[in-house]
Protein backbone atom coordinates (compact mmCIF):
# COMPACT_ATOMS: atom_id res chain seq x y z
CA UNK A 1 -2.06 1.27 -35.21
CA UNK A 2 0.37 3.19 -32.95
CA UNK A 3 2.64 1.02 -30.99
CA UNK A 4 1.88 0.84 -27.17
CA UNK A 5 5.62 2.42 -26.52
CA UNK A 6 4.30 5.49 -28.16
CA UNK A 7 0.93 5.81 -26.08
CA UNK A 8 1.03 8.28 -23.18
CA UNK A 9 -1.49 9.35 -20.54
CA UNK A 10 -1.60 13.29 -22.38
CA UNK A 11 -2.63 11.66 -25.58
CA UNK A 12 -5.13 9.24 -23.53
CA UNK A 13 -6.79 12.18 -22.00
CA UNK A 14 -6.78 14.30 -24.98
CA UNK A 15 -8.56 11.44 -27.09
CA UNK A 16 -11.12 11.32 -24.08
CA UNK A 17 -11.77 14.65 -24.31
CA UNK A 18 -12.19 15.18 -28.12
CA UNK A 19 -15.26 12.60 -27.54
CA UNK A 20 -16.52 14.94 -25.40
CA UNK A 21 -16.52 13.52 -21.90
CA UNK A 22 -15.36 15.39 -18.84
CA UNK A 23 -12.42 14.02 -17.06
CA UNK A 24 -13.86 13.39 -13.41
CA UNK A 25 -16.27 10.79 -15.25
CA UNK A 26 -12.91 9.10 -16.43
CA UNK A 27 -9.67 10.51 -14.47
CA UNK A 28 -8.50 8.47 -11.69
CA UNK A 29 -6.02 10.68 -9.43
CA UNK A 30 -3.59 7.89 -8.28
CA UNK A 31 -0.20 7.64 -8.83
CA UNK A 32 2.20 4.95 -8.57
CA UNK A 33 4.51 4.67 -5.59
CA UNK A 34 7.58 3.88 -7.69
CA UNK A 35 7.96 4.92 -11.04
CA UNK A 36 7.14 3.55 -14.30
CA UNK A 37 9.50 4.02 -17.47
CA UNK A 38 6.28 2.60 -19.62
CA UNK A 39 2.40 3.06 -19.50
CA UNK A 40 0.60 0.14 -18.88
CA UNK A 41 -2.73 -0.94 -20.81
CA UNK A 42 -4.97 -3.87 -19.87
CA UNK A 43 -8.53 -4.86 -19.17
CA UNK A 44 -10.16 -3.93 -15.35
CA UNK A 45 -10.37 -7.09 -13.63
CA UNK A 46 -12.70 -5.53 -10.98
CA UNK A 47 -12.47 -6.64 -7.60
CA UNK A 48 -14.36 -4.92 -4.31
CA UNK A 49 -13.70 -5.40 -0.72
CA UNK A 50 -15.25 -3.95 2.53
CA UNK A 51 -14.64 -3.78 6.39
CA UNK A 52 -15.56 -7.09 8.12
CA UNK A 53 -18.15 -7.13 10.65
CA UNK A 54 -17.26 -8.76 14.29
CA UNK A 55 -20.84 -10.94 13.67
CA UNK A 56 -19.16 -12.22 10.77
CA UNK A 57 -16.76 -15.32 9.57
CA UNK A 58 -13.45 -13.69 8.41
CA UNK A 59 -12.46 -17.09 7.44
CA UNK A 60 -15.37 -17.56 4.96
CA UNK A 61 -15.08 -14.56 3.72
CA UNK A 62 -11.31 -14.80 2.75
CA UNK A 63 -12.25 -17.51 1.03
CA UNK A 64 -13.01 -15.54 -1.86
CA UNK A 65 -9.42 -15.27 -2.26
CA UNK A 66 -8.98 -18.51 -3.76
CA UNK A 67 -11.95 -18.16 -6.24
CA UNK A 68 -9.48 -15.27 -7.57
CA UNK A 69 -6.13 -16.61 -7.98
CA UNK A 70 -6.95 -18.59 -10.94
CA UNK A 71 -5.31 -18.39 -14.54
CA UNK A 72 -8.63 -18.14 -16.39
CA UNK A 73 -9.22 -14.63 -15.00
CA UNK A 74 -6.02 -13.44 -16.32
CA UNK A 75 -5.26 -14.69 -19.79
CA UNK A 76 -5.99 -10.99 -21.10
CA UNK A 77 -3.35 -9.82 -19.25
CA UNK A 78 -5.56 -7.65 -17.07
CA UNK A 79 -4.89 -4.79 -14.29
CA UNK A 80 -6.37 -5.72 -11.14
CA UNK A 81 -8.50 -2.72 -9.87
CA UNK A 82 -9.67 -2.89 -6.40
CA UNK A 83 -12.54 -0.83 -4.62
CA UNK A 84 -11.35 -1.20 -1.28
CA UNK A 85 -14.01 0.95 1.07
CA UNK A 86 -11.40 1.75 3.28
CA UNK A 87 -8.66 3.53 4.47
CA UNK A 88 -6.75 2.31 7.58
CA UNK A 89 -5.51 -0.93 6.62
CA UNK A 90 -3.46 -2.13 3.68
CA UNK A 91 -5.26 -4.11 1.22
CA UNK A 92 -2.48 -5.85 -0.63
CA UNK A 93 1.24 -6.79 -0.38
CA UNK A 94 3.99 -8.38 -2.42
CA UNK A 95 2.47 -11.72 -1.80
CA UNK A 96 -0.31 -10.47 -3.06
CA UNK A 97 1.64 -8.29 -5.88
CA UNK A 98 3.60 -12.13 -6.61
CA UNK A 99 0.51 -13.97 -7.10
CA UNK A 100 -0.74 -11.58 -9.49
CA UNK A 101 2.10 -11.38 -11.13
CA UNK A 102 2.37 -14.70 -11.50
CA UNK A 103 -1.02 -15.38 -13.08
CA UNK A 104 -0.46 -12.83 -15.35
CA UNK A 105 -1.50 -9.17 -14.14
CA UNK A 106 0.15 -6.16 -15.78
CA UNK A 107 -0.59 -4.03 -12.75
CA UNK A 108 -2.88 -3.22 -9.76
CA UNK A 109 -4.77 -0.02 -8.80
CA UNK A 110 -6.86 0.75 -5.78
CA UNK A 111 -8.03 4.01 -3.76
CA UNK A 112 -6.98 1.93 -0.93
CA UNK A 113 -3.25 1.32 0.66
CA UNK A 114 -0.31 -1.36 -0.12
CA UNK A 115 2.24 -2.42 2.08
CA UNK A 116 5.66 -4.26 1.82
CA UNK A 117 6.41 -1.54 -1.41
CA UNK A 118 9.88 -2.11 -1.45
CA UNK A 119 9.46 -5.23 -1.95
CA UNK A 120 6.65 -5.59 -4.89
CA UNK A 121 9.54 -2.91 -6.48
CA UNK A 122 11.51 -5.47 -6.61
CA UNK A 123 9.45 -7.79 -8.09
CA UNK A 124 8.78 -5.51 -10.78
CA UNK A 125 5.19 -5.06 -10.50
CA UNK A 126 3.14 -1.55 -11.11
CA UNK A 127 1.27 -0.95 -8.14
CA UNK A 128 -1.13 2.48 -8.19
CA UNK A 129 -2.52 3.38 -4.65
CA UNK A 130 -3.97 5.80 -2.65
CA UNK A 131 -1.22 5.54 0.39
CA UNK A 132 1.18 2.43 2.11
CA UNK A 133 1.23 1.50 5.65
CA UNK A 134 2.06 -2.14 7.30
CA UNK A 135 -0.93 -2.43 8.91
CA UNK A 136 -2.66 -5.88 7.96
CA UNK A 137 -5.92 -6.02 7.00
CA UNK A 138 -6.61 -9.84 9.24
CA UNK A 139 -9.64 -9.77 11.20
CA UNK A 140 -10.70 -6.51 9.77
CA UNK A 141 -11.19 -6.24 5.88
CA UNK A 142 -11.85 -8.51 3.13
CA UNK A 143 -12.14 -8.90 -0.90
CA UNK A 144 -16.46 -9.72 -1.11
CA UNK A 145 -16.78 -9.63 -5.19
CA UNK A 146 -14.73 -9.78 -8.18
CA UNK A 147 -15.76 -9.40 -12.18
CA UNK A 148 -18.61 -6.59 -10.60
CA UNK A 149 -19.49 -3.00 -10.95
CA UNK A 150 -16.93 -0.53 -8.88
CA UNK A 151 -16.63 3.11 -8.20
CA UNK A 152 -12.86 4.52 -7.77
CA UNK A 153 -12.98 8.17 -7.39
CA UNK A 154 -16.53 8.11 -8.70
CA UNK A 155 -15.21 6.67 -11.79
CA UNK A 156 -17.41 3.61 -12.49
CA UNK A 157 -15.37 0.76 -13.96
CA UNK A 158 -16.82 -2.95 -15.27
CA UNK A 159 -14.72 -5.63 -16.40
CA UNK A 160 -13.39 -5.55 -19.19
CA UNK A 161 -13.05 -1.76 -19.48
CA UNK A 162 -9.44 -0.62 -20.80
CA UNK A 163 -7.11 1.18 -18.59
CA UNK A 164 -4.37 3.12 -18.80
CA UNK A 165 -1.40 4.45 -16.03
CA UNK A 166 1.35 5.54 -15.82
CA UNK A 167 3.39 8.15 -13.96
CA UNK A 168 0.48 10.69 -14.45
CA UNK A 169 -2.44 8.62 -13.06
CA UNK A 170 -4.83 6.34 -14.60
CA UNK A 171 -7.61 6.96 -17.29
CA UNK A 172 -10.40 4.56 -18.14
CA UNK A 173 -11.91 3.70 -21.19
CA UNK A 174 -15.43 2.27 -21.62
CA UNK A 175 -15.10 -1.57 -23.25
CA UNK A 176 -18.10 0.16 -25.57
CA UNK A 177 -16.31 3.28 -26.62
CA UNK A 178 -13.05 1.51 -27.13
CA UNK A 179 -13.17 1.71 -31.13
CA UNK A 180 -13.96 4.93 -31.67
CA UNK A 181 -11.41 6.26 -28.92
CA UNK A 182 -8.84 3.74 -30.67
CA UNK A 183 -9.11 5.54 -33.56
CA UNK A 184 -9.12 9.05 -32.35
CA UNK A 185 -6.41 8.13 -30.19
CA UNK A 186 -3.86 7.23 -32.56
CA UNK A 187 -5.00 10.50 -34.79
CA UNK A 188 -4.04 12.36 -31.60
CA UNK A 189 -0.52 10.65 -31.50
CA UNK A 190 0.42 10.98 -34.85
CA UNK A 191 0.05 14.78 -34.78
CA UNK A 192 1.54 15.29 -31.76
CA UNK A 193 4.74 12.92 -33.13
CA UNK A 194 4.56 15.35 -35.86
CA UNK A 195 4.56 18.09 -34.15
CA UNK A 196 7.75 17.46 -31.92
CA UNK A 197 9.39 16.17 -34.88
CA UNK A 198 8.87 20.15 -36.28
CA UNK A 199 10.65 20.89 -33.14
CA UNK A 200 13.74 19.25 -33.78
CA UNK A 201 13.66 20.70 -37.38
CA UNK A 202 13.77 24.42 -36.51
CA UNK A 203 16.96 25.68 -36.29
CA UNK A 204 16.39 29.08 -35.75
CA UNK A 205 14.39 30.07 -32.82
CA UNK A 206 12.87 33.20 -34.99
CA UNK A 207 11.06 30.27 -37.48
CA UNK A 208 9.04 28.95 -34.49
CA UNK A 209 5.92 31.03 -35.19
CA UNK A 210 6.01 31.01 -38.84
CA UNK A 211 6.25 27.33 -38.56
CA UNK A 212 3.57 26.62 -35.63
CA UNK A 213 0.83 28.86 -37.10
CA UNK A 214 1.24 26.79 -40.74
CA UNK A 215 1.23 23.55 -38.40
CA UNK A 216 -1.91 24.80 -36.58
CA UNK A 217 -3.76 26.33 -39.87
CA UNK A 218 -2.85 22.27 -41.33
CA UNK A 219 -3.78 20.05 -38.56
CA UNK A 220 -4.91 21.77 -35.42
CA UNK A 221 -4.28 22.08 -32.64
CA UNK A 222 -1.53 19.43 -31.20
């Protein structure tokens, strides 16, 4: 089993697309808004909000809030994916970002916006968005569902699918496609560890093709 310090988004996407599967069905174009030394890996815990209507209760409606923020939702140590339907206000914070934290998130991702980014740096958790501004989202927008069906980018993610991010975006995995893309996955590493490792070997910069084309004839393509 590789270790997750040697997992990277290349080897991610190159594992998806040895199964066959084209990357808009699994890509996700967001990057974070500080940077990552590590990838992070965890289950989708799926949440989807919307724009609130003036006929309707914001206060009910935030309610939903507290049906989240509970530890039984986040003993997997999950990454919080949002849906967010919009794209004026921002749709979490570093309360937010704390809370999360706190219950045991790894991470949060939405094609929606984040405010107060300075300070989730500081707190030292991953946040993956489309943009920030510090316009509040009172009055206006709300989380409606959680642990449902969502669409980022018209990738569809469930709970419980794996995801991966890091400085180059973010890549879902199907829960249901997870062994097999385990496996190839770590096939996929292990060559390409090899194949840097012929790097540092070669001493002489005339031995690089001789070298590659015996790699290549061996294992394939890295």
């Amino acid at each position: 089993m590789i270790k997750k310090n040697k997992i990277y988004l290349g080897a991610v996407y190159d594992a998806m697309r040895i199964m066959g599967l084209r990357e808009e069905s699994f890509y996700i174009n967001i990057k974070p808004k500080y940077t990552n030394s590590q990838i992070i890996i965890g289950e989708a815990f799926t949440t989807l909000g919307r724009r609130v209507k003036r006929t309707e209760n914001y206060g009910k409606l935030d309610l939903i809030r507290l049906k989240i923020y509970k530890k039984k939702y986040f003993k997997n140590k999950p990454i919080v994916m949002l849906q967010a339907n919009d794209n004026k206000v921002a749709h979490s914070g570093d309360i937010t970002s704390q809370i999360y934290k706190n219950l045991g998130a790894v991470g949060f991702v939405t094609d929606g916006n984040v405010r107060d980014i300075d300070k989730c740096a500081e707190i030292g958790f991953p946040i993956f968005c489309n943009d920030t501004n510090p316009i509040d989202a009172l009055d206006y927008w709300s989380l409606v569902k959680f642990q449902t069906k969502i669409n980022i980018q018209n990738v569809e993610i469930y709970p419980g699918d794996i995801i991966y991010a890091s400085n180059d975006g973010v890549i879902r995995v199907k829960k249901k496609d997870f062994y097999k893309f385990n496996k190839i996955l770590n096939e996929v590493c292990k060559k390409e560890y090899d194949a840097r490792n012929l790097l540092k070997k070669i001493k002489n910069k005339n031995d690089y093709e001789k070298y590659f084309i015996e790699f290549v004839k061996k294992k394939g393509r890295w």
